[in-house]
N, C-alpha and C. Protein backbone atom coordinates (compact mmCIF):
# COMPACT_ATOMS: atom_id res chain seq x y z
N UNK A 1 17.07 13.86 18.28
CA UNK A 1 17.42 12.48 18.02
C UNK A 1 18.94 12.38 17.98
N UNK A 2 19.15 11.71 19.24
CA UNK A 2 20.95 11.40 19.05
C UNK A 2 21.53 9.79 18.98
N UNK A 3 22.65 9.99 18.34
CA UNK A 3 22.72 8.42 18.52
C UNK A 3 22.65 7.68 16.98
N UNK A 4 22.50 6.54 16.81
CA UNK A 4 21.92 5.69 15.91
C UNK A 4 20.83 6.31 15.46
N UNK A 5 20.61 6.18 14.18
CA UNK A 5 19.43 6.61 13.61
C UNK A 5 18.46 5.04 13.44
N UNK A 6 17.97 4.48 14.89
CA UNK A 6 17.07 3.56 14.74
C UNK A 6 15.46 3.68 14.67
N UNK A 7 14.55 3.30 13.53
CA UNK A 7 13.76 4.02 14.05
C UNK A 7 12.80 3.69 14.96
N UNK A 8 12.22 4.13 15.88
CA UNK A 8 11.76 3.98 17.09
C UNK A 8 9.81 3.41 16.35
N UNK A 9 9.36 2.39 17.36
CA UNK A 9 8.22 1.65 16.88
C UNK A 9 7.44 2.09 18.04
N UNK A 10 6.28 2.20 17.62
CA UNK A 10 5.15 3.03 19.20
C UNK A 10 4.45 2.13 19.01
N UNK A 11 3.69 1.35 20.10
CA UNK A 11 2.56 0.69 20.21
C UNK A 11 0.88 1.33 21.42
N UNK A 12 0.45 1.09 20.87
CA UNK A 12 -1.12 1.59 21.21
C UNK A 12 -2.26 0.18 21.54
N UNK A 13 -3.14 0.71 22.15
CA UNK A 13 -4.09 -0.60 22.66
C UNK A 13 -4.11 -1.07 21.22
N UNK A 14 -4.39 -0.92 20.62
CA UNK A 14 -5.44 -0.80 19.03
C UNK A 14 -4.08 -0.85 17.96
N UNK A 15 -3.10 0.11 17.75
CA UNK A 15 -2.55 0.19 16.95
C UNK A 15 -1.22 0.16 17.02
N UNK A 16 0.08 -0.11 15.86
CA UNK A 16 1.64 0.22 15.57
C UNK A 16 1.53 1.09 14.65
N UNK A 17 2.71 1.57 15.65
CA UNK A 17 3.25 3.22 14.61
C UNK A 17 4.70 2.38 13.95
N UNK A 18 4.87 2.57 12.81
CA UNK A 18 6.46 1.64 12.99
C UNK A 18 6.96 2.07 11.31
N UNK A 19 7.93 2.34 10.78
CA UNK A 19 8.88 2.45 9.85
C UNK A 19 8.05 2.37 8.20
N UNK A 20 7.63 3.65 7.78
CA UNK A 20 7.28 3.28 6.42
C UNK A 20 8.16 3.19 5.64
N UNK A 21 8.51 1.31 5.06
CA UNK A 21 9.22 1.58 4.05
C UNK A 21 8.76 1.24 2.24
N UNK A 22 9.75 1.49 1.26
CA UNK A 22 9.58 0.88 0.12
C UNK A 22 8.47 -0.12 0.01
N UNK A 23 8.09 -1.06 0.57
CA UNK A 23 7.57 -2.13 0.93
C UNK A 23 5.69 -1.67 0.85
N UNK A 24 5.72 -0.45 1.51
CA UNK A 24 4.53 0.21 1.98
C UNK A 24 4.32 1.36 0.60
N UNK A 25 4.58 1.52 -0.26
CA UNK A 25 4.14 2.21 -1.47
C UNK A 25 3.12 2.09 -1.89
N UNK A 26 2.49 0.40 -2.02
CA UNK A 26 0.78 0.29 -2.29
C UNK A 26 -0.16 1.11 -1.55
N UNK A 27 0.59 0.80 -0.12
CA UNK A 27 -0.69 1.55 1.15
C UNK A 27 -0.14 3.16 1.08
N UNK A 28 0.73 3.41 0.89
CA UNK A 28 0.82 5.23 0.92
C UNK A 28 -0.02 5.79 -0.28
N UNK A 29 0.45 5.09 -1.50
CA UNK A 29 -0.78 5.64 -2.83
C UNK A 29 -1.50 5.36 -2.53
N UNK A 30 -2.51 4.00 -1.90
CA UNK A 30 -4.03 4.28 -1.46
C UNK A 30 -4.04 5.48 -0.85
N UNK A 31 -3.27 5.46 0.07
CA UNK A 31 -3.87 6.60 1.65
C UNK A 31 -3.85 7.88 0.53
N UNK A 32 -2.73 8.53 -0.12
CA UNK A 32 -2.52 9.78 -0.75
C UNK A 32 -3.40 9.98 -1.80
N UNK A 33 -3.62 9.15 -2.81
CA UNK A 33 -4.98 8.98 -3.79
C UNK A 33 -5.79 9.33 -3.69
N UNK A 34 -6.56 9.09 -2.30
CA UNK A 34 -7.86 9.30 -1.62
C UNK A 34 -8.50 10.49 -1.56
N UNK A 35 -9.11 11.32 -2.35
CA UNK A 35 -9.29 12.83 -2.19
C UNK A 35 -9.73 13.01 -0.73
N UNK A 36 -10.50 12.66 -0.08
CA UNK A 36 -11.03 12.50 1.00
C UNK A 36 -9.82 12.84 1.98
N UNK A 37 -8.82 12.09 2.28
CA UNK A 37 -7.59 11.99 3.00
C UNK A 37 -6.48 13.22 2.84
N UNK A 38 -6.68 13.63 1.36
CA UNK A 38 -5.87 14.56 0.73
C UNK A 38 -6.89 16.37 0.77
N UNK A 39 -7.96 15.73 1.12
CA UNK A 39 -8.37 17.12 0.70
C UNK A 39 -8.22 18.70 2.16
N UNK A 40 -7.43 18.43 3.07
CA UNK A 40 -7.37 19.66 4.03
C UNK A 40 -5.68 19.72 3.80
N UNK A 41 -5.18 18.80 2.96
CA UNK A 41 -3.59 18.46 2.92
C UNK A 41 -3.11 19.92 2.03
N UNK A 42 -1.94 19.99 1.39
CA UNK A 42 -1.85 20.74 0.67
C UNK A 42 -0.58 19.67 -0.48
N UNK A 43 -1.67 18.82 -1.22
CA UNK A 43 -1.34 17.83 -1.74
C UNK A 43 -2.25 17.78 -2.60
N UNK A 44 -2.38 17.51 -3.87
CA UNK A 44 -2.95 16.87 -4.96
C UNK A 44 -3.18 15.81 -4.68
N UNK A 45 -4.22 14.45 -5.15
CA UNK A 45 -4.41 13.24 -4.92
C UNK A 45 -3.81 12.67 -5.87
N UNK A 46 -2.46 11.50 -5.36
CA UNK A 46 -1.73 11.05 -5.93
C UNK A 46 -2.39 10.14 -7.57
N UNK A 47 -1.69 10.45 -8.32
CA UNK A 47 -2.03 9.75 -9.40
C UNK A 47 -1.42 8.73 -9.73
N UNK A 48 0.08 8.66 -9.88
CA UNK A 48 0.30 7.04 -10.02
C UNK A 48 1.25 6.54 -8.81
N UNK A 49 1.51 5.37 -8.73
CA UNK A 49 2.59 4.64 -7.43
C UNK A 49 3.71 5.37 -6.72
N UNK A 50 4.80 5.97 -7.97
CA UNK A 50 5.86 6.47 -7.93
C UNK A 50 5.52 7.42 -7.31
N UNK A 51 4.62 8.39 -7.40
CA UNK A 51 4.41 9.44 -6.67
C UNK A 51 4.49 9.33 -5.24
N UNK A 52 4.10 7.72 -4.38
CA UNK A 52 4.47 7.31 -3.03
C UNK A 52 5.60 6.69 -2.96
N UNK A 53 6.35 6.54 -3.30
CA UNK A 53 7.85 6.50 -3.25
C UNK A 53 8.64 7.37 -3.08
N UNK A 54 7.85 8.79 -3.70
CA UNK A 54 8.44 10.00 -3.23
C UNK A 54 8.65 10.41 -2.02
N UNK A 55 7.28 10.20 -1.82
CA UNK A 55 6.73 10.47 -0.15
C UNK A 55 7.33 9.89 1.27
N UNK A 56 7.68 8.40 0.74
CA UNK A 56 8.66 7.45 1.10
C UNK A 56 9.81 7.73 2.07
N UNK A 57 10.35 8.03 0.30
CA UNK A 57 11.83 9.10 0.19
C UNK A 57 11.54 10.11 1.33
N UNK A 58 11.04 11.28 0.82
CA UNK A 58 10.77 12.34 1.71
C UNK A 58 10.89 11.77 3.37
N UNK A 59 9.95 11.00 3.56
CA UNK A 59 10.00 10.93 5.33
C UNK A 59 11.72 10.43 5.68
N UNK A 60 12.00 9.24 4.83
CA UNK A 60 13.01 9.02 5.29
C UNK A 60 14.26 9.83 5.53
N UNK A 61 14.42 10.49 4.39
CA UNK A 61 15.44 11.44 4.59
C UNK A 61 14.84 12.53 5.40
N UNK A 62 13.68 13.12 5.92
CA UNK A 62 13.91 14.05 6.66
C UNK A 62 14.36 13.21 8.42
N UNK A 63 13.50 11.91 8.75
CA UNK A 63 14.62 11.10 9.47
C UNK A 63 16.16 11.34 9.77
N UNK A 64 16.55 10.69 8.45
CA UNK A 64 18.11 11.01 8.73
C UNK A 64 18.24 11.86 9.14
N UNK A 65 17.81 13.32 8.62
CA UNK A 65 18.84 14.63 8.48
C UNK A 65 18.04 14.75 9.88
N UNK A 66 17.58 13.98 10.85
CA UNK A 66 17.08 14.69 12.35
C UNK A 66 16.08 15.87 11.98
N UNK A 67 15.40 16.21 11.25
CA UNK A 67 14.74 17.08 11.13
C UNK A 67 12.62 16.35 11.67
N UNK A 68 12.87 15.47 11.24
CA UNK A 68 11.57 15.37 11.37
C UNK A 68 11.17 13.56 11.42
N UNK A 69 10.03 13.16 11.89
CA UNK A 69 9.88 11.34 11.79
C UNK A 69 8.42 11.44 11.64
N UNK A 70 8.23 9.99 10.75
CA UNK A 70 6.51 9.99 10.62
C UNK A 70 6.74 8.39 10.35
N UNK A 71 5.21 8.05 10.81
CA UNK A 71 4.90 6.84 11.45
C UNK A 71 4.25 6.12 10.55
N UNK A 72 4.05 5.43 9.85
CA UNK A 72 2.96 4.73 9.36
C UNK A 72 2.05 3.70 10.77
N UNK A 73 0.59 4.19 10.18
CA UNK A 73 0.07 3.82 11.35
C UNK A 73 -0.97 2.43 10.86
N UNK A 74 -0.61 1.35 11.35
CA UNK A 74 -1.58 -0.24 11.09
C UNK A 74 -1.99 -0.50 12.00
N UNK A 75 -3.09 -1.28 12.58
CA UNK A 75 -3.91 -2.03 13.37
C UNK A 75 -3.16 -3.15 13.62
N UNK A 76 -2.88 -3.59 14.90
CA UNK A 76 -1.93 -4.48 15.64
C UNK A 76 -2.46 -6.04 14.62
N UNK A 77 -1.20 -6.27 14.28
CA UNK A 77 -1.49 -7.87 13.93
C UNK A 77 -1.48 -8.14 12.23
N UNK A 78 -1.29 -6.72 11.63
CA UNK A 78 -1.90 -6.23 10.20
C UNK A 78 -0.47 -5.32 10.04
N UNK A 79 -0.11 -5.61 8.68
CA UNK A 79 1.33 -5.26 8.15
C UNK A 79 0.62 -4.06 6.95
N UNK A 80 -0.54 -3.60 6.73
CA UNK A 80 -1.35 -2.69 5.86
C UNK A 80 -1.12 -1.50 6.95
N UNK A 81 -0.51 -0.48 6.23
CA UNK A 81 -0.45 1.13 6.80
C UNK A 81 -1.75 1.57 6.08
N UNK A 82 -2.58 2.18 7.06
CA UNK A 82 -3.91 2.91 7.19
C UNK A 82 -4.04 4.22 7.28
N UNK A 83 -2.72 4.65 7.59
CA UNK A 83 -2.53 6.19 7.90
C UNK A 83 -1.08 6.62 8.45
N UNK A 84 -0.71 7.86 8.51
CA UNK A 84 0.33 8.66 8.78
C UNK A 84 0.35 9.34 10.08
N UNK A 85 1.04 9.68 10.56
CA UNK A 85 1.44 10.65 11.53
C UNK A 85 2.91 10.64 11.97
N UNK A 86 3.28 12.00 12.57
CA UNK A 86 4.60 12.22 12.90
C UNK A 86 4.13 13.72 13.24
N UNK A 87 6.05 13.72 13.32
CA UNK A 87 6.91 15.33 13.24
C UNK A 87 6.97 15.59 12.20
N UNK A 88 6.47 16.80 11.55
CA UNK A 88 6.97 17.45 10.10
C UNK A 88 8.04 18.24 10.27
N UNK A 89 8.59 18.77 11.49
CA UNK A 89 9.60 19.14 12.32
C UNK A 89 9.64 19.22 14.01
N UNK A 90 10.96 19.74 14.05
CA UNK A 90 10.72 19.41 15.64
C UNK A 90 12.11 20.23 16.34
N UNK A 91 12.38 20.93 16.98
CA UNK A 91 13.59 21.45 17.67
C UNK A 91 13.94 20.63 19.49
N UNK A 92 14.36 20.27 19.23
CA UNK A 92 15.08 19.72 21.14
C UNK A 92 14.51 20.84 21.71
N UNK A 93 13.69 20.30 22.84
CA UNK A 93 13.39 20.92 24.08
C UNK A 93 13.03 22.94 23.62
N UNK A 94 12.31 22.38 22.34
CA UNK A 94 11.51 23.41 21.99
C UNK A 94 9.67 23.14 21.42
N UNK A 95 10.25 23.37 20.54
CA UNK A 95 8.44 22.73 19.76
C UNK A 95 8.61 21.82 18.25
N UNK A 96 7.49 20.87 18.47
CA UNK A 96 7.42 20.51 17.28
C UNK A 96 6.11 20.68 16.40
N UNK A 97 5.77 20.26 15.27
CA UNK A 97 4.86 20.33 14.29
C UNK A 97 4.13 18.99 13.97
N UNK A 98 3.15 18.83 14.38
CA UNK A 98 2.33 17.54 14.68
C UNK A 98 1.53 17.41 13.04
N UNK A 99 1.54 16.28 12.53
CA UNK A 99 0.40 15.86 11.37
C UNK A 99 0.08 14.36 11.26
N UNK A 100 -0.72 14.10 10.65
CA UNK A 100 -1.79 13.08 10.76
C UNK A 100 -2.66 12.85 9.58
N UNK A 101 -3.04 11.54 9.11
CA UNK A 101 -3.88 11.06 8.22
C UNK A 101 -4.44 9.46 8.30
N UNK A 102 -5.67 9.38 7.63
CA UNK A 102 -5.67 8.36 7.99
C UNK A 102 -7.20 8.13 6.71
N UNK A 103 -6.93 6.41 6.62
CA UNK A 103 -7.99 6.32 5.74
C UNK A 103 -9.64 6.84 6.04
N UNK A 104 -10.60 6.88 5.16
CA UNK A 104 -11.85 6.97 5.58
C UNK A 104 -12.38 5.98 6.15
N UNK A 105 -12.39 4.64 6.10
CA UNK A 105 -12.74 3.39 6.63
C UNK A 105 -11.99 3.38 8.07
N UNK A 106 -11.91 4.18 8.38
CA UNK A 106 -11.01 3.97 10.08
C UNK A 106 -11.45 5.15 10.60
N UNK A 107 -12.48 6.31 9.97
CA UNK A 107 -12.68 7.56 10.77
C UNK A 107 -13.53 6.83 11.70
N UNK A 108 -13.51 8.44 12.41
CA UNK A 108 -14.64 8.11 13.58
C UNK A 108 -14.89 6.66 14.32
N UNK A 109 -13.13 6.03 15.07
CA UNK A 109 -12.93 4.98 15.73
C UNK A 109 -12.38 5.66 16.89
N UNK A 110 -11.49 6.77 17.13
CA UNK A 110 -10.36 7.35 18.05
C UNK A 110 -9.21 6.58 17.69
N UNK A 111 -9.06 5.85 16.68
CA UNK A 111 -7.39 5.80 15.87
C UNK A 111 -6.85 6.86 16.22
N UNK A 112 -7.06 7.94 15.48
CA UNK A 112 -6.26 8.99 15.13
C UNK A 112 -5.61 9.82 16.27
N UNK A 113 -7.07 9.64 17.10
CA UNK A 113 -6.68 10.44 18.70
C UNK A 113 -5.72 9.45 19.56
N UNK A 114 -5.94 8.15 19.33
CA UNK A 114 -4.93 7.04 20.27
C UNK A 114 -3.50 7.30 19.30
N UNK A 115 -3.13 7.58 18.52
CA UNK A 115 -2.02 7.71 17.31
C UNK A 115 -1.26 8.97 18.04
N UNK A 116 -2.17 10.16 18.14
CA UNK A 116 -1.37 11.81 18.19
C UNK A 116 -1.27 11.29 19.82
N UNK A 117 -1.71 10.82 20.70
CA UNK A 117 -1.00 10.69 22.19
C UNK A 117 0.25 10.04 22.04
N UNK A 118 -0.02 8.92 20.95
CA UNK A 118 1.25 8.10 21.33
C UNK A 118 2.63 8.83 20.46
N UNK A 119 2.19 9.71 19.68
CA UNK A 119 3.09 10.65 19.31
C UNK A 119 3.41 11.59 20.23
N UNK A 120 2.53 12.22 20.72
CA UNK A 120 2.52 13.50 21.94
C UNK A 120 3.66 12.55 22.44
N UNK A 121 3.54 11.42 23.42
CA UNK A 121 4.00 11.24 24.58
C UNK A 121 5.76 11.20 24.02
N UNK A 122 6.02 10.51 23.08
CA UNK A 122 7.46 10.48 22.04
C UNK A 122 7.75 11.43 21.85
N UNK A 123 7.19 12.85 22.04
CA UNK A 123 7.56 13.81 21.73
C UNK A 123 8.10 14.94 22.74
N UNK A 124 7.13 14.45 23.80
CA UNK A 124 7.48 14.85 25.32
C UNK A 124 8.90 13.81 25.97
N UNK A 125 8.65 13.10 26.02
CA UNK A 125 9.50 12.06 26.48
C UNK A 125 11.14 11.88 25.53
N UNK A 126 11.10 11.75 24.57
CA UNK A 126 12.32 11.10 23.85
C UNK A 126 12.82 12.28 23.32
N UNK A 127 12.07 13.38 22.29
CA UNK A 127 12.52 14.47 21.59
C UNK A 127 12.52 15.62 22.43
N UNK A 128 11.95 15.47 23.55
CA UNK A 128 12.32 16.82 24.59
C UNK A 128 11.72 17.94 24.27
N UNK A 129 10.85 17.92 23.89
CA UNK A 129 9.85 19.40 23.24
C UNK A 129 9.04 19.77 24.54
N UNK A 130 8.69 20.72 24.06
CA UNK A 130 8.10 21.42 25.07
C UNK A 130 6.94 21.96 24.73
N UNK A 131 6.43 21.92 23.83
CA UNK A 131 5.51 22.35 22.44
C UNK A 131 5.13 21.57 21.96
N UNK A 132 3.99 20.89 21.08
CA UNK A 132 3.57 20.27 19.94
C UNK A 132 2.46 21.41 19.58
N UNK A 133 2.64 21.91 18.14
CA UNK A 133 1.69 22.42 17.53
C UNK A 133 0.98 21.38 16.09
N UNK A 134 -0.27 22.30 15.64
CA UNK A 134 -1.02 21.55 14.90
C UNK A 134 -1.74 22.40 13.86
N UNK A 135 -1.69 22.56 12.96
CA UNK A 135 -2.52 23.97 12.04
C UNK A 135 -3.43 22.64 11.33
N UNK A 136 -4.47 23.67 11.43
CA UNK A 136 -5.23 22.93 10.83
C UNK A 136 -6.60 24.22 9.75
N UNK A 137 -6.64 23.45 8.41
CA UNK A 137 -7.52 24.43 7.95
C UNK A 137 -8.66 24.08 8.04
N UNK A 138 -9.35 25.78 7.68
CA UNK A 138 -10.93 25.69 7.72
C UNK A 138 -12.31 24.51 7.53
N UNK A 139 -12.58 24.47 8.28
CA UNK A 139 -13.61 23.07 7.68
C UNK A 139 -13.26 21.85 8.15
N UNK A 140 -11.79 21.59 8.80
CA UNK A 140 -11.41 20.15 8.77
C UNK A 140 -11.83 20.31 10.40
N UNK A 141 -13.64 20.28 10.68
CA UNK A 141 -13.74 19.70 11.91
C UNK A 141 -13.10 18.63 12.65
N UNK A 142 -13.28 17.30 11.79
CA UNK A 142 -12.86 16.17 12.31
C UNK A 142 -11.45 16.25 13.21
N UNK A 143 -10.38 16.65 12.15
CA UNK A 143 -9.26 16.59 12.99
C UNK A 143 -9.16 18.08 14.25
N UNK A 144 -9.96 18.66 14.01
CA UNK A 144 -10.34 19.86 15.09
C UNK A 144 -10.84 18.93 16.63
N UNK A 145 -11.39 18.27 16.43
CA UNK A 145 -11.61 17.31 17.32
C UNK A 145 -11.12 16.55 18.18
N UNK A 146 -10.07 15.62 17.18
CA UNK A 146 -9.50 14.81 17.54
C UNK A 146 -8.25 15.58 18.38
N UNK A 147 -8.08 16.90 18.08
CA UNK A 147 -6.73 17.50 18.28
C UNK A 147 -7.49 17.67 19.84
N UNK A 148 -8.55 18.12 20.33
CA UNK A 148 -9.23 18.84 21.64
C UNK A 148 -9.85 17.30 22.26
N UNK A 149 -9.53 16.44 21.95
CA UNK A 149 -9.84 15.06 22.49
C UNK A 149 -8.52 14.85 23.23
N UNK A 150 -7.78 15.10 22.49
CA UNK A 150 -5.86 14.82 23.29
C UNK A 150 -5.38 16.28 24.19
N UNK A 151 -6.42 16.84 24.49
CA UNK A 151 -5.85 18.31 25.10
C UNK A 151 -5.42 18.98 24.76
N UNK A 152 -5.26 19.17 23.26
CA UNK A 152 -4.65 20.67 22.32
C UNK A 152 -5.68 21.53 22.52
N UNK A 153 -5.28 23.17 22.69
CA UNK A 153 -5.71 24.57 22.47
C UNK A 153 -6.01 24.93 21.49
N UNK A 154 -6.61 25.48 21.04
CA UNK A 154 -7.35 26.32 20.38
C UNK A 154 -6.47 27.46 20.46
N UNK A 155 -5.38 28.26 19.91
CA UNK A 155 -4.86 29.65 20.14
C UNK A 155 -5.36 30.70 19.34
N UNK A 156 -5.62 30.19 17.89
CA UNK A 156 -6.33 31.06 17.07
C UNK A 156 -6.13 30.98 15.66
N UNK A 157 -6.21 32.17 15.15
CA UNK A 157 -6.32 31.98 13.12
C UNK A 157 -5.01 32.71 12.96
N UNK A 158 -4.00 31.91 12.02
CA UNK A 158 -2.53 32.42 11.10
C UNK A 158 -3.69 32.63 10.07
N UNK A 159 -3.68 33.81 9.55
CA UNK A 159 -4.89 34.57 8.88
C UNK A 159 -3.66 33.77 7.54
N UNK A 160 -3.97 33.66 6.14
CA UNK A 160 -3.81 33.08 4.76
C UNK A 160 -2.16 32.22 5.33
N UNK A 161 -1.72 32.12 6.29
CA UNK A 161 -0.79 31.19 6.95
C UNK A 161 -0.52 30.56 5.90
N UNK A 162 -0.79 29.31 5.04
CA UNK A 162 -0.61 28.29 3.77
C UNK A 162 -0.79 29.12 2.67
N UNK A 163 -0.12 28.59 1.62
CA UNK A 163 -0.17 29.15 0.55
C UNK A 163 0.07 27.51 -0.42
N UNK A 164 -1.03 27.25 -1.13
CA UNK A 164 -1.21 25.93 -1.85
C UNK A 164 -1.86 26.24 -3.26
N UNK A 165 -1.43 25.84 -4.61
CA UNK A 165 -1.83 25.66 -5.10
C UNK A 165 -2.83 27.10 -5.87
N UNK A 166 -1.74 28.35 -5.61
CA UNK A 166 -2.19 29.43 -6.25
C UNK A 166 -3.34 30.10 -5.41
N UNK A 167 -3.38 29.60 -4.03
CA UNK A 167 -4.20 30.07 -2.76
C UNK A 167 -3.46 30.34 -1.50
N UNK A 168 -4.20 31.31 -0.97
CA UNK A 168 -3.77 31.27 0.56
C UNK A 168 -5.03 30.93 1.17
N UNK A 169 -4.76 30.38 2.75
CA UNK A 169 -5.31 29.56 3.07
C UNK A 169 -5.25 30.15 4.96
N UNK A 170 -6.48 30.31 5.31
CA UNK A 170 -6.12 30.98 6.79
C UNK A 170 -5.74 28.99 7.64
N UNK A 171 -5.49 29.22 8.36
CA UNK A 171 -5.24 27.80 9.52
C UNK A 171 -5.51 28.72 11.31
N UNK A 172 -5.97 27.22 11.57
CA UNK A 172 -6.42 27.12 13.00
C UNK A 172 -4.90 26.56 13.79
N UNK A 173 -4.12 27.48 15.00
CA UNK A 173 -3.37 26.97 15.14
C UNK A 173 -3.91 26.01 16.63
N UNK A 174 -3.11 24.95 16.89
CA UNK A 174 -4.02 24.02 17.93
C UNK A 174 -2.04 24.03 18.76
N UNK A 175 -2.43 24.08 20.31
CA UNK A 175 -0.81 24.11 20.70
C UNK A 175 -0.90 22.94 21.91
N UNK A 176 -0.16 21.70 22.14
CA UNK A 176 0.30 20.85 23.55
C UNK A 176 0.90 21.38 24.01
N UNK A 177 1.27 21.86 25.14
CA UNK A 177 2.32 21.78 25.77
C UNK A 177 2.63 20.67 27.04
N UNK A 178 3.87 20.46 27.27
CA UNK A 178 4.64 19.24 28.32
C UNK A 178 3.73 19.20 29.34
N UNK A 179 3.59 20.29 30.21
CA UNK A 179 2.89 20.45 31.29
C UNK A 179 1.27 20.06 31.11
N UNK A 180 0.69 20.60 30.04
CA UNK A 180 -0.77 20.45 30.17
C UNK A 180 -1.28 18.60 29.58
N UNK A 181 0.00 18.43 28.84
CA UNK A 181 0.05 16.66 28.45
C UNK A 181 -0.55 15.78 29.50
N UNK A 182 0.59 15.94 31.09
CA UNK A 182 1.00 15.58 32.42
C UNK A 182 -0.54 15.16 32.39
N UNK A 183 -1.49 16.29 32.35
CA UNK A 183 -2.85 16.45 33.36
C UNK A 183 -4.02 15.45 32.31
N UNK A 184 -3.57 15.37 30.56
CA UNK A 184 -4.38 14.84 30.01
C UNK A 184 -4.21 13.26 30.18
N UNK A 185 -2.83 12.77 30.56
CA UNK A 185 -2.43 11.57 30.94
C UNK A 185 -3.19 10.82 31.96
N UNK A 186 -3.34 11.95 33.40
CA UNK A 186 -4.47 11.47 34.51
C UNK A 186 -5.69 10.58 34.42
């Protein structure tokens, strides 16, 4: 990211990716609250407001510092954020680190899968990666899915990879690359 730090708005048949701010604290403590939403995370389910203000904080400044961007994701026409996604990091014309959330009342629509393309493609296109990876732990079929719906790999198990909450935790790593994007675009 060079330049102005503006932040960039993605649109989808279905959905806007666009700027979580202050404003959006009600809808981040719903989304984070949610054990359901929180439970493959390596997050506790938020307990009071302030705790999404943190979170807030967090995206924004990793923004600034160019390290990383995440999206709040709403249904066109609707100012309610339903879910997350972004970069949790990202290197120029190397690889980045793909994540995603989203309420239970919106699973099993292809939100999530129309969301990570329109990230993929921002990620190929604007941030110059060459890579998008995706870890994902044990059990979390759903987003196992959604990741092999958008043309992510399957590479294999970072055997206790996470470490949360006085656990280690094996993860599924899932990899895009630029080239194999091209062919899922067709």
């Amino acid at each position: 990211m060079e330049g102005p730090l503006e932040f960039p708005v993605l649109s989808t048949e279905r959905l806007e990716l666009a700027e979580i701010t202050d404003t959006n604290a009600p809808d981040i403590f719903e989304l984070f609250s949610h054990p359901e939403v929180v439970r493959f995370y390596n997050l506790l389910p938020l307990a009071i407001e302030e705790d999404a203000q943190a979170i807030i904080e967090r995206f924004r400044q990793r923004f600034a510092d160019k390290l990383g961007i995440r999206w709040g994701i709403r249904l066109k026409g609707s100012a309610k954020i339903i879910g997350t996604t972004g970069f949790n990091n990202f290197t120029r014309n190397h690889r980045s680190n793909i994540g995603y959330d989203l309420l239970p009342a919106y699973w099993n629509k292809g939100l999530i899968s129309e969301a990570i393309m329109a990230v993929a493609a921002y990620g190929f296109d604007k941030l110059e990666v060459n890579r998008i990876e995706a870890e994902v732990m044990a059990g979390n079929s759903a987003s196992e899915r959604a990741l092999v719906k958008c043309g992510f790999k399957k590479e294999g198990i970072l055997r206790q990879w996470m470490h949360w909450n006085e656990q280690h935790f094996d993860m599924t790593i899932y990899a895009l690359l630029r080239e194999d994007f091209r062919l899922v675009q067709k």
